[in-house]
Every structure is written in structure tokens, then in C-alpha cells.
PDB file of N, CA and C in Angstrom:
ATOM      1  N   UNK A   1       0.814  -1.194   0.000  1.00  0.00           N
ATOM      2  CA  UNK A   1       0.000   0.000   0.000  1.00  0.00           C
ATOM      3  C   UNK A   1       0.864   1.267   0.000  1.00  0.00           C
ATOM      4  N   UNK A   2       2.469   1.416   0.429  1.00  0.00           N
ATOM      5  CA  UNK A   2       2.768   2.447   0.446  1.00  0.00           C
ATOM      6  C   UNK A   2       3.645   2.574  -0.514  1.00  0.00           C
ATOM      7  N   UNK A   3       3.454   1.618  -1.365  1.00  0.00           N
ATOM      8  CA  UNK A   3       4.562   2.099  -2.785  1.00  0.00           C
ATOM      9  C   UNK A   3       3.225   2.614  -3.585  1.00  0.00           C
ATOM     10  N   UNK A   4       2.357   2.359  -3.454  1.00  0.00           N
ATOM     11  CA  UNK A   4       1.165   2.928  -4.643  1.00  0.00           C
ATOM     12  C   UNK A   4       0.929   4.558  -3.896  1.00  0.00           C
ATOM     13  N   UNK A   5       0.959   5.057  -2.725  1.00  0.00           N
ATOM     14  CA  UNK A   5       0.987   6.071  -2.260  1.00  0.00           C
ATOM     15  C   UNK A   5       2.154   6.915  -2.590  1.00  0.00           C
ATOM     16  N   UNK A   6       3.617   6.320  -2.630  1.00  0.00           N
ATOM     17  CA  UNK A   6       4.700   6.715  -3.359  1.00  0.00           C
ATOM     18  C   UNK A   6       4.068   7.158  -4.991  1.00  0.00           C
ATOM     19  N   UNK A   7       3.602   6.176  -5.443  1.00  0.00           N
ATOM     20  CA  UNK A   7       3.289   6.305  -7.263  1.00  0.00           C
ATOM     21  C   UNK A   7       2.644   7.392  -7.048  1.00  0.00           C
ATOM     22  N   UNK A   8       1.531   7.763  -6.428  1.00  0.00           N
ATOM     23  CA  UNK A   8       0.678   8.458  -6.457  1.00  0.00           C
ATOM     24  C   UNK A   8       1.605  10.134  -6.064  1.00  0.00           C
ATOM     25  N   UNK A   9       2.243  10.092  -5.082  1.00  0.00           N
ATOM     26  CA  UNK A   9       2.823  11.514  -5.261  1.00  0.00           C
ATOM     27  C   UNK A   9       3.860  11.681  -6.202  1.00  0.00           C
ATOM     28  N   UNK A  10       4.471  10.674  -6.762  1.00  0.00           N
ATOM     29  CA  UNK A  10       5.504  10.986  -7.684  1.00  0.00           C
ATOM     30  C   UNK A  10       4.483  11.787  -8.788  1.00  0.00           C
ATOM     31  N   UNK A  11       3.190  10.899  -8.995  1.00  0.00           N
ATOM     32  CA  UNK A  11       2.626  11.641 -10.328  1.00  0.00           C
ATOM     33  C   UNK A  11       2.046  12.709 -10.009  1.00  0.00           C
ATOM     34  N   UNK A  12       1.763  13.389  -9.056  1.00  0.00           N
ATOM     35  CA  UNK A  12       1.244  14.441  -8.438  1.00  0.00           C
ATOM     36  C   UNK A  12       2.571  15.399  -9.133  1.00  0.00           C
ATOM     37  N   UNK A  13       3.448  15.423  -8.119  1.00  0.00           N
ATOM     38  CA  UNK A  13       4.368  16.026  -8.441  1.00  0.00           C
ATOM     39  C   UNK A  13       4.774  16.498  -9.625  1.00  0.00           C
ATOM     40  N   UNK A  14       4.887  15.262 -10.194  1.00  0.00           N
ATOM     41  CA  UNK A  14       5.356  15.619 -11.813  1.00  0.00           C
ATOM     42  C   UNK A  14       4.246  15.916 -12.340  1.00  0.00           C
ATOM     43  N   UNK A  15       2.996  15.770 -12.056  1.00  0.00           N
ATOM     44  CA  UNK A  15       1.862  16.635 -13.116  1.00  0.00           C
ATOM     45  C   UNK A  15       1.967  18.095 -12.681  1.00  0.00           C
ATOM     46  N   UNK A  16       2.330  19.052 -11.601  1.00  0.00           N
ATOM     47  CA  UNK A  16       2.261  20.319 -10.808  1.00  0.00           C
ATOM     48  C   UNK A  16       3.403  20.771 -11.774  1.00  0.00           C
ATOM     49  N   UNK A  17       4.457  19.744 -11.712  1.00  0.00           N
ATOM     50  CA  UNK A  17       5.873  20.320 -12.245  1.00  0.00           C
ATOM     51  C   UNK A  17       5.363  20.586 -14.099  1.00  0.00           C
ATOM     52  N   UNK A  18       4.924  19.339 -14.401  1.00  0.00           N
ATOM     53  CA  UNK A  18       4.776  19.586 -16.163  1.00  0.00           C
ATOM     54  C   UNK A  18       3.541  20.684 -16.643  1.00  0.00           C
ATOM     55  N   UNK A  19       2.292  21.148 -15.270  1.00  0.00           N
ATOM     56  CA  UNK A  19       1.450  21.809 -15.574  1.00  0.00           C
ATOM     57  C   UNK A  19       2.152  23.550 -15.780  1.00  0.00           C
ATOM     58  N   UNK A  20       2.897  23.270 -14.719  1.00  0.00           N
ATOM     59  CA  UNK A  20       3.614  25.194 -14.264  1.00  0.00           C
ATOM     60  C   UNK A  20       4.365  24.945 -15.812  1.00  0.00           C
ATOM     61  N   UNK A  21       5.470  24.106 -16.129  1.00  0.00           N
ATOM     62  CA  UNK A  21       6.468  25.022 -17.364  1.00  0.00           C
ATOM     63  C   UNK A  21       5.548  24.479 -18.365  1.00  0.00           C
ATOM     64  N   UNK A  22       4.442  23.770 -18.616  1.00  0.00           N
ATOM     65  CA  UNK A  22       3.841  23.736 -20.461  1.00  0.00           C
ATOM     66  C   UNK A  22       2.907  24.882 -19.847  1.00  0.00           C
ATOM     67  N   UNK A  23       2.578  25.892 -19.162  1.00  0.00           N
ATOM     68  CA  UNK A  23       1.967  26.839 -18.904  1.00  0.00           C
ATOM     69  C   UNK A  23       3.076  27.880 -19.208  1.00  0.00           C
ATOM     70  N   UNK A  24       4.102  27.860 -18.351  1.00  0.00           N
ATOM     71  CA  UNK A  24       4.985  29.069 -18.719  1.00  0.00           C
ATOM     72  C   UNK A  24       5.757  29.158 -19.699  1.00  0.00           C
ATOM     73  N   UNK A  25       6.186  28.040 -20.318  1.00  0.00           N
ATOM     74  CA  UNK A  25       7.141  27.854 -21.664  1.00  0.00           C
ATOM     75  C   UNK A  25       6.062  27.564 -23.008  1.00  0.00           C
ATOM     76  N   UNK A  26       4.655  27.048 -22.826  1.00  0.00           N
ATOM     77  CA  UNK A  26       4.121  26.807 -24.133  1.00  0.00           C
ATOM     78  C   UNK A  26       4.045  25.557 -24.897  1.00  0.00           C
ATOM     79  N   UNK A  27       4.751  24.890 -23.669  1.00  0.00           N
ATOM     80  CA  UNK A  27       5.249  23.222 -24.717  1.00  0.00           C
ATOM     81  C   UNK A  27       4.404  22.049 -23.727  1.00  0.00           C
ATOM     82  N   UNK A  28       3.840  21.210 -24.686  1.00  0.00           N
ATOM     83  CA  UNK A  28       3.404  19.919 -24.009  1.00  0.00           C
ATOM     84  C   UNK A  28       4.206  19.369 -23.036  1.00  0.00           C
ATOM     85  N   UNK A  29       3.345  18.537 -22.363  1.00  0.00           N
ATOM     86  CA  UNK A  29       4.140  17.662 -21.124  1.00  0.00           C
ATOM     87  C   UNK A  29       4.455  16.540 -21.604  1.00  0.00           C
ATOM     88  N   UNK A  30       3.991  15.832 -22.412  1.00  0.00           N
ATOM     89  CA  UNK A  30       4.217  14.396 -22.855  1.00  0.00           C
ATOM     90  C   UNK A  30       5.349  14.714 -22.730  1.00  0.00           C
ATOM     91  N   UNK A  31       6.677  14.833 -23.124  1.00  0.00           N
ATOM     92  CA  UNK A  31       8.161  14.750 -23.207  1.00  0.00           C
ATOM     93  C   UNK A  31       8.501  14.535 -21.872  1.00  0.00           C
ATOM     94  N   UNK A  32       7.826  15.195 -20.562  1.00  0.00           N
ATOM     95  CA  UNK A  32       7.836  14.606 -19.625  1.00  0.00           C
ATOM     96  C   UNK A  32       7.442  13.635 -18.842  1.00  0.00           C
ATOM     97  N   UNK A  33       5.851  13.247 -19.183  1.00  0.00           N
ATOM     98  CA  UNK A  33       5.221  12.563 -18.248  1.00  0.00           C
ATOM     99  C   UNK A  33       5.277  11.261 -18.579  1.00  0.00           C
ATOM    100  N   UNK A  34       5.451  11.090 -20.443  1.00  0.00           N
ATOM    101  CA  UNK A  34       5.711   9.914 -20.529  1.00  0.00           C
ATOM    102  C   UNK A  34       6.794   8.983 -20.107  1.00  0.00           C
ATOM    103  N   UNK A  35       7.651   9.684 -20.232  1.00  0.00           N
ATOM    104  CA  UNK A  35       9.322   8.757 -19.393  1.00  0.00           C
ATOM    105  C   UNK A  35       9.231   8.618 -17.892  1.00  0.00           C
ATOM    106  N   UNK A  36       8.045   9.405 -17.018  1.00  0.00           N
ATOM    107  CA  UNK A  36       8.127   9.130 -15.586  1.00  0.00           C
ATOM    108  C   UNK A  36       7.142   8.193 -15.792  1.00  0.00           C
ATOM    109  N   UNK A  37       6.141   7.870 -16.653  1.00  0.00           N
ATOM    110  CA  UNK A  37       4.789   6.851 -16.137  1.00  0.00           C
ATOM    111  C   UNK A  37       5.419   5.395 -16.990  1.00  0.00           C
ATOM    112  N   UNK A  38       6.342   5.330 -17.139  1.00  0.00           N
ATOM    113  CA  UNK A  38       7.293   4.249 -17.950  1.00  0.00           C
ATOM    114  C   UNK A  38       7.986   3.676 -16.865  1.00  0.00           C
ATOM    115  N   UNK A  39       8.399   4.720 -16.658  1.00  0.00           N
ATOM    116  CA  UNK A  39       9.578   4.454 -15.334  1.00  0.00           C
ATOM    117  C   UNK A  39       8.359   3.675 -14.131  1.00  0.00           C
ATOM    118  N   UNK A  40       7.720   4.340 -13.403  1.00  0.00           N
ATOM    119  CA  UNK A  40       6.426   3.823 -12.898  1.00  0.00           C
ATOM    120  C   UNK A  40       6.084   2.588 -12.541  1.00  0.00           C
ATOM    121  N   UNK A  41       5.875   2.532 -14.147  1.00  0.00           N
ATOM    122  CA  UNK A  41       5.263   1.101 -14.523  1.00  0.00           C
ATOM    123  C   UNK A  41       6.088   0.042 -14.372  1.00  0.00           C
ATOM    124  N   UNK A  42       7.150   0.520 -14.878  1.00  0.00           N
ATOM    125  CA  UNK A  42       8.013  -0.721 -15.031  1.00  0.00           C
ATOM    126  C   UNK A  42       9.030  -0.913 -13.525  1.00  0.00           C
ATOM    127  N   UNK A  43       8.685   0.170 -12.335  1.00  0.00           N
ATOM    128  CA  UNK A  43       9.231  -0.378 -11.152  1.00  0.00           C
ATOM    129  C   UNK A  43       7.551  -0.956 -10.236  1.00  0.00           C
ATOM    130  N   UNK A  44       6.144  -1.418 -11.269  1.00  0.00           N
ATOM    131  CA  UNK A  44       5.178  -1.992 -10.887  1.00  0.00           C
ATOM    132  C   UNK A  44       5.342  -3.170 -11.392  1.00  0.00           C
ATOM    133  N   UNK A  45       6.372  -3.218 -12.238  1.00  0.00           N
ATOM    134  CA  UNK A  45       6.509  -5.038 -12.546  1.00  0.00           C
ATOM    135  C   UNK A  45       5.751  -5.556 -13.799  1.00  0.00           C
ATOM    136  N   UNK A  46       5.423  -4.032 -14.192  1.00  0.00           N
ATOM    137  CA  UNK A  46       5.201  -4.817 -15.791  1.00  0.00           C
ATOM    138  C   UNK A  46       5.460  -4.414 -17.127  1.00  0.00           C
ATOM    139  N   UNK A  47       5.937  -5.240 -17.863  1.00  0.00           N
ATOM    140  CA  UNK A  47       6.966  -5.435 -18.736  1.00  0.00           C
ATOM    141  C   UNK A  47       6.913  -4.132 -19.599  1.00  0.00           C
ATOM    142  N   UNK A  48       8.479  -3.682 -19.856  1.00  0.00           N
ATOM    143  CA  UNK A  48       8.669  -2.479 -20.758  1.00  0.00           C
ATOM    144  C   UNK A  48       7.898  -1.976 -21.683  1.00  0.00           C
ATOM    145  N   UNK A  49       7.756  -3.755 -22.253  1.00  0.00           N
ATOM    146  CA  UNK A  49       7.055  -3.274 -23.529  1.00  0.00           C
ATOM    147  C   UNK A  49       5.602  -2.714 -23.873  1.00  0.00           C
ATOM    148  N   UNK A  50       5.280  -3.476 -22.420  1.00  0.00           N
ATOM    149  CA  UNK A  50       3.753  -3.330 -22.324  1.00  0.00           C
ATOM    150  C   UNK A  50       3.764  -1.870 -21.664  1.00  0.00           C
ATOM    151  N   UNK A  51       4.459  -1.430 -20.704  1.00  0.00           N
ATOM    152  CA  UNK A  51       4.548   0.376 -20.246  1.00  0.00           C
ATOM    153  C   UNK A  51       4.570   1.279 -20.685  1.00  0.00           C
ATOM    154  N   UNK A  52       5.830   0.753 -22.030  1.00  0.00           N
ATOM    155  CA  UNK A  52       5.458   2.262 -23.150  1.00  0.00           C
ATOM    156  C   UNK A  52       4.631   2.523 -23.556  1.00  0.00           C
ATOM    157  N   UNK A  53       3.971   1.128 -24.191  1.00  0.00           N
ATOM    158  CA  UNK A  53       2.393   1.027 -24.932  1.00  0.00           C
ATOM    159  C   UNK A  53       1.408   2.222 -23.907  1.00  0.00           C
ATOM    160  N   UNK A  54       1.143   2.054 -22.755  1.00  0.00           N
ATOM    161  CA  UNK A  54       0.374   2.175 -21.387  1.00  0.00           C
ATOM    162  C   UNK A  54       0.552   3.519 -21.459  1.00  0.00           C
ATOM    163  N   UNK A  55       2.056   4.031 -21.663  1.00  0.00           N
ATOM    164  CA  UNK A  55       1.941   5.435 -20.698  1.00  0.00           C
ATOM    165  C   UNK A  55       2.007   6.283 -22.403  1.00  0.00           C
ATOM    166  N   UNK A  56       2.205   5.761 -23.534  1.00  0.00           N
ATOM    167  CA  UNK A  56       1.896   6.433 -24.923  1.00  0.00           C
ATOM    168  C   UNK A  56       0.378   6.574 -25.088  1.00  0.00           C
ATOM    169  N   UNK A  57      -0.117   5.699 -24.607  1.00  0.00           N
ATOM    170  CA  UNK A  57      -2.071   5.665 -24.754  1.00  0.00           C
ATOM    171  C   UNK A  57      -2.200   6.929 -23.586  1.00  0.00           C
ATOM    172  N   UNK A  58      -1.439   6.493 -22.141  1.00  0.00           N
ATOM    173  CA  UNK A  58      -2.259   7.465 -21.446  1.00  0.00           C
ATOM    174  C   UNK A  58      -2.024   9.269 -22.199  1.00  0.00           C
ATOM    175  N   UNK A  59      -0.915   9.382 -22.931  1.00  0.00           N
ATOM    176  CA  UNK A  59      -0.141  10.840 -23.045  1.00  0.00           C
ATOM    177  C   UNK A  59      -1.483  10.876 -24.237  1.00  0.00           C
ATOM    178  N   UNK A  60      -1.442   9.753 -24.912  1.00  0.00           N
ATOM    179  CA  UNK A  60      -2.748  10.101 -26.007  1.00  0.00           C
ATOM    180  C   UNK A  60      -3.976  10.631 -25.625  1.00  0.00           C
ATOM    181  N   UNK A  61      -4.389   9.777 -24.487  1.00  0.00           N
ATOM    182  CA  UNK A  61      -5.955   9.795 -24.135  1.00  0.00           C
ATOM    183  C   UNK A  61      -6.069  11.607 -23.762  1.00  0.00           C
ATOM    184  N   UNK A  62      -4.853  11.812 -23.163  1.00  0.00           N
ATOM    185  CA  UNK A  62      -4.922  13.673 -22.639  1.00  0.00           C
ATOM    186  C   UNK A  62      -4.835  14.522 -23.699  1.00  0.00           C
ATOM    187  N   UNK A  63      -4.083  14.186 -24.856  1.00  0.00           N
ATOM    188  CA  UNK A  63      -4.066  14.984 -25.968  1.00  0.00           C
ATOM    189  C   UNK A  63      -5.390  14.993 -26.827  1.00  0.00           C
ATOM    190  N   UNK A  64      -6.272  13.663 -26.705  1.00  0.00           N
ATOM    191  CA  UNK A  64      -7.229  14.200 -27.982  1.00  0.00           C
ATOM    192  C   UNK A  64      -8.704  14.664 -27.227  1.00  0.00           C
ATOM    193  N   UNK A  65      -8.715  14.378 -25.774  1.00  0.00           N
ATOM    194  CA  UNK A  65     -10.039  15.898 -25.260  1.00  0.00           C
ATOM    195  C   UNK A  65      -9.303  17.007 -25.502  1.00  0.00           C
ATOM    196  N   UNK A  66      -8.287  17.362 -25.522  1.00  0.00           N
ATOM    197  CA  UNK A  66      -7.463  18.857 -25.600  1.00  0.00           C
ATOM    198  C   UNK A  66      -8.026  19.327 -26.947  1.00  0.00           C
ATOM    199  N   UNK A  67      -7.192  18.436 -28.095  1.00  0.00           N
ATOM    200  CA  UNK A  67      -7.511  18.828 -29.186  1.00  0.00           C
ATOM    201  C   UNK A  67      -9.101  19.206 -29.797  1.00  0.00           C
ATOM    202  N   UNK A  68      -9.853  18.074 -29.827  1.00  0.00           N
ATOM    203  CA  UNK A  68     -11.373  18.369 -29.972  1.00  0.00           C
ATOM    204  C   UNK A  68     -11.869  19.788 -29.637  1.00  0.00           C
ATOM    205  N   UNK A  69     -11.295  19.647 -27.984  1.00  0.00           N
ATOM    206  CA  UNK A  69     -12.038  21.128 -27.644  1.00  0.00           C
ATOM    207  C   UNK A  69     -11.012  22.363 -28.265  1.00  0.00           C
ATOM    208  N   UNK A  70      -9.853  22.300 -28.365  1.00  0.00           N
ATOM    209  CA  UNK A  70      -9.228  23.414 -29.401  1.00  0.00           C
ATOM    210  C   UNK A  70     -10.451  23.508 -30.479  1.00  0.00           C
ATOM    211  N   UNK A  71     -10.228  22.493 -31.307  1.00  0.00           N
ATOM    212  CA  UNK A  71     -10.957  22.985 -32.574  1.00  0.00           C
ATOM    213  C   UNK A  71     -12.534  23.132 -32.907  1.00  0.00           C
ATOM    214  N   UNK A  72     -13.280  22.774 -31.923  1.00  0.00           N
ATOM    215  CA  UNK A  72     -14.630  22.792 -31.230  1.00  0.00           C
ATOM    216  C   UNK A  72     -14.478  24.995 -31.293  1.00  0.00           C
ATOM    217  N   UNK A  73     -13.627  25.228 -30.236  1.00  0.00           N
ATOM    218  CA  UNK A  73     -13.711  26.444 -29.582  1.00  0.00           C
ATOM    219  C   UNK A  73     -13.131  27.017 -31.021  1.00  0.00           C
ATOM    220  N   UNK A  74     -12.108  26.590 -32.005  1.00  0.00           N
ATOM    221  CA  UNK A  74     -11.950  27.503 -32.861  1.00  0.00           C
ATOM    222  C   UNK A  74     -13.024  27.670 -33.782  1.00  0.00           C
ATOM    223  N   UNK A  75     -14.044  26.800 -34.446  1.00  0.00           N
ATOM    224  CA  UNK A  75     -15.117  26.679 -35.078  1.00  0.00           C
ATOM    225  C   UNK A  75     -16.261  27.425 -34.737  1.00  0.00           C
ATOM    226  N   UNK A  76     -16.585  27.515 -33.384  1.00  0.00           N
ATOM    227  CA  UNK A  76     -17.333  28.335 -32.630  1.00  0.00           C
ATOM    228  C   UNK A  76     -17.074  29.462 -32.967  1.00  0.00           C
ATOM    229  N   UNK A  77     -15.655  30.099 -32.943  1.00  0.00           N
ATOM    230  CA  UNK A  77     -15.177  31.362 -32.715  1.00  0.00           C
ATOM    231  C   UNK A  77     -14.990  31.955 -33.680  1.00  0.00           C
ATOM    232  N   UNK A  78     -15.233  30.815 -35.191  1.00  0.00           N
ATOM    233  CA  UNK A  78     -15.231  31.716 -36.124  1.00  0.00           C
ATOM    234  C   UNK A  78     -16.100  31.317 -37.076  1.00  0.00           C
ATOM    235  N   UNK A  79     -17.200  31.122 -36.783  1.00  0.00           N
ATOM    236  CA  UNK A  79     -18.913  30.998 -36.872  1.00  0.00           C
ATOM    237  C   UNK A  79     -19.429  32.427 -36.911  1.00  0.00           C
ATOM    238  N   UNK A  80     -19.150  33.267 -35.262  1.00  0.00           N
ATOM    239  CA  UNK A  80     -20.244  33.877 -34.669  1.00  0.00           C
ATOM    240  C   UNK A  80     -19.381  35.199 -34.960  1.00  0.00           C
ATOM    241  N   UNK A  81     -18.452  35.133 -35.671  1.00  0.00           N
ATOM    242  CA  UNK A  81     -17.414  36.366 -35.956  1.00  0.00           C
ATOM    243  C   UNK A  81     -17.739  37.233 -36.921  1.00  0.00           C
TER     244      UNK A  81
END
């Protein structure tokens, strides 16, 4: 129970850390979050190959509500213009 409480603030952490600089610099987090939820995984005991897969889907699953609503809000915005 207290290595999943460990997991759990490591990703805390590193989501606070990747939210502040892709806020202040402009650049996605994937470059970050994916090599820590790899790392993660694979000190949870399961296999590399299957982690990259895992933490490339999860960096995906965050990128395409992002995107939708980008281009949702740009369509909107230049509808009513």
C-alpha cells in the first residue's frame, strides 16, 4: 500500500511540475510525463514493452479531449465572428 501512495505523489508532483512550465514555456508535457509513467510502470513489474504502450495511450488519451475542444472552440469562434 505504500509504494502505490509513493506512485501516487511521484505523479502528483510531476503533473504540478509539467502543468507550471507547459503553462509558462508553451510546450506539451508528454516529453515529460511519458518517461516518468514508464519508469512507474516498469518499477510496478510490468513489462517495458507493455509500459510504453500504457503510458503512450495514457499521453494520447490527454491529448485528444485537448484537441477536440481546441478545434470545437476555434469553429465556434469563427462561426459567430
Amino acid at each position: 500500500m505504500e509504494t502505490y501512495i509513493f506512485y501516487i505523489l511521484v505523479l502528483l508532483r510531476t503533473g504540478l511540475f509539467v502543468g507550471f512550465f507547459s503553462g509558462l514555456l508553451g510546450v506539451g508535457g508528454g516529453f515529460i510525463m511519458v518517461p516518468i509513467q514508464f519508469w512507474l510502470l516498469k518499477l510496478m513489474g510490468i513489462d517495458p514493452t507493455i509500459a510504453i504502450r500504457i503510458a503512450f495511450g495514457k499521453s494520447l488519451a490527454v491529448i485528444l479531449p485537448t484537441a477536440i475542444s481546441g478545434t470545437m472552440a476555434t469553429i465556434i469562434k469563427t462561426q459567430y465572428k
